[in-house]
Protein backbone atom coordinates (compact mmCIF):
# COMPACT_ATOMS: atom_id res chain seq x y z
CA UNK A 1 94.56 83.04 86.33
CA UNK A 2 97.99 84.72 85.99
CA UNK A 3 97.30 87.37 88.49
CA UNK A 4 100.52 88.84 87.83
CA UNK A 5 100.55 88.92 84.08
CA UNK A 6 97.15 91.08 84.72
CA UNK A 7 98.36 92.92 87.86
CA UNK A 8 101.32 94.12 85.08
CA UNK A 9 98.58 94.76 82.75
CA UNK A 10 96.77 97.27 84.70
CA UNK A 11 99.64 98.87 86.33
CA UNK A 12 101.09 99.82 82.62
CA UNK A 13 97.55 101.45 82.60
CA UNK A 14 96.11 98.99 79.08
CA UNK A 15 93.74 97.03 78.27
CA UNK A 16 93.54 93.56 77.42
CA UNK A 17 93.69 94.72 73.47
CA UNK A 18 96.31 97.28 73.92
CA UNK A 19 98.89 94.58 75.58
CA UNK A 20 98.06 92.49 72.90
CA UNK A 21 98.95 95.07 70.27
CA UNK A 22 101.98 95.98 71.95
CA UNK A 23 103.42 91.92 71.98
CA UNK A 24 101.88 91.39 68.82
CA UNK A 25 99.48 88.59 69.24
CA UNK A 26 95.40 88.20 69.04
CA UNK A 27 93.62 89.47 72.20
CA UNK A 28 91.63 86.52 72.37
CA UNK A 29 95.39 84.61 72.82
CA UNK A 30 96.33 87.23 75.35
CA UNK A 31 93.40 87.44 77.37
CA UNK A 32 93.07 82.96 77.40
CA UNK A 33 97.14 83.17 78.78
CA UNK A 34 96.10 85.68 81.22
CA UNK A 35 93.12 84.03 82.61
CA UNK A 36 94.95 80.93 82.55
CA UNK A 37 93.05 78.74 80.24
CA UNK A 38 96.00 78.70 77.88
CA UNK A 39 99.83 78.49 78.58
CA UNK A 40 101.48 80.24 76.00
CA UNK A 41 103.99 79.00 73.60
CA UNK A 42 107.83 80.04 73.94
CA UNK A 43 107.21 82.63 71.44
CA UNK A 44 104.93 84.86 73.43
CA UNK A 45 106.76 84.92 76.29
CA UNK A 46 109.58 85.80 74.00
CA UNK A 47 107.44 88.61 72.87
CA UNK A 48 106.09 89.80 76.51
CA UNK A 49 109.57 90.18 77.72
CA UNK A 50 111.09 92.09 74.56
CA UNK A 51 107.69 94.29 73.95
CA UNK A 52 108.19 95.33 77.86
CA UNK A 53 111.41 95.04 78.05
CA UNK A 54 111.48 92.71 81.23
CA UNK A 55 114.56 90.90 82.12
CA UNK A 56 115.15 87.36 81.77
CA UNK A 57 115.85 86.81 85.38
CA UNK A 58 112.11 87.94 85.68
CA UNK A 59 109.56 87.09 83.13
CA UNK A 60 108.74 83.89 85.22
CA UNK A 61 106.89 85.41 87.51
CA UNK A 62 104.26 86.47 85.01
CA UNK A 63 104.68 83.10 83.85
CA UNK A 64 102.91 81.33 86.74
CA UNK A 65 99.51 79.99 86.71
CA UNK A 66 97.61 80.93 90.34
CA UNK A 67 96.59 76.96 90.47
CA UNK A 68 100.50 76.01 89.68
């Protein structure tokens, strides 16, 4: 799990489907990268950071797999 990618999640106050919407990517994709079962590509990342606005110096944290 990406505790932090979800931990973001819930403090922006959305749901799994509402992030989604916002990057622009399935919820089905969102919800596997935040529980961990899936990486994500370059691309979403790319999307996270510009949809939330999160600095460079910063998106890895949300990055991170707990089991890393």
């Amino acid at each position: 799990m990406r505790t932090e990618l979800r931990v973001f999640r819930v403090r922006q106050k959305m749901t799994q489907a509402q992030c989604a919407e916002k990057i622009g990517v399935g919820r089905a994709l969102y919800a596997a990268v935040e529980n961990g079962s899936r990486n994500g590509t370059l691309a979403f990342w790319e999307k996270f950071k510009n949809a939330f606005d999160i600095p460079e110096s910063e998106i890895w944290r949300y990055t991170q797999n707990d089991e890393d």
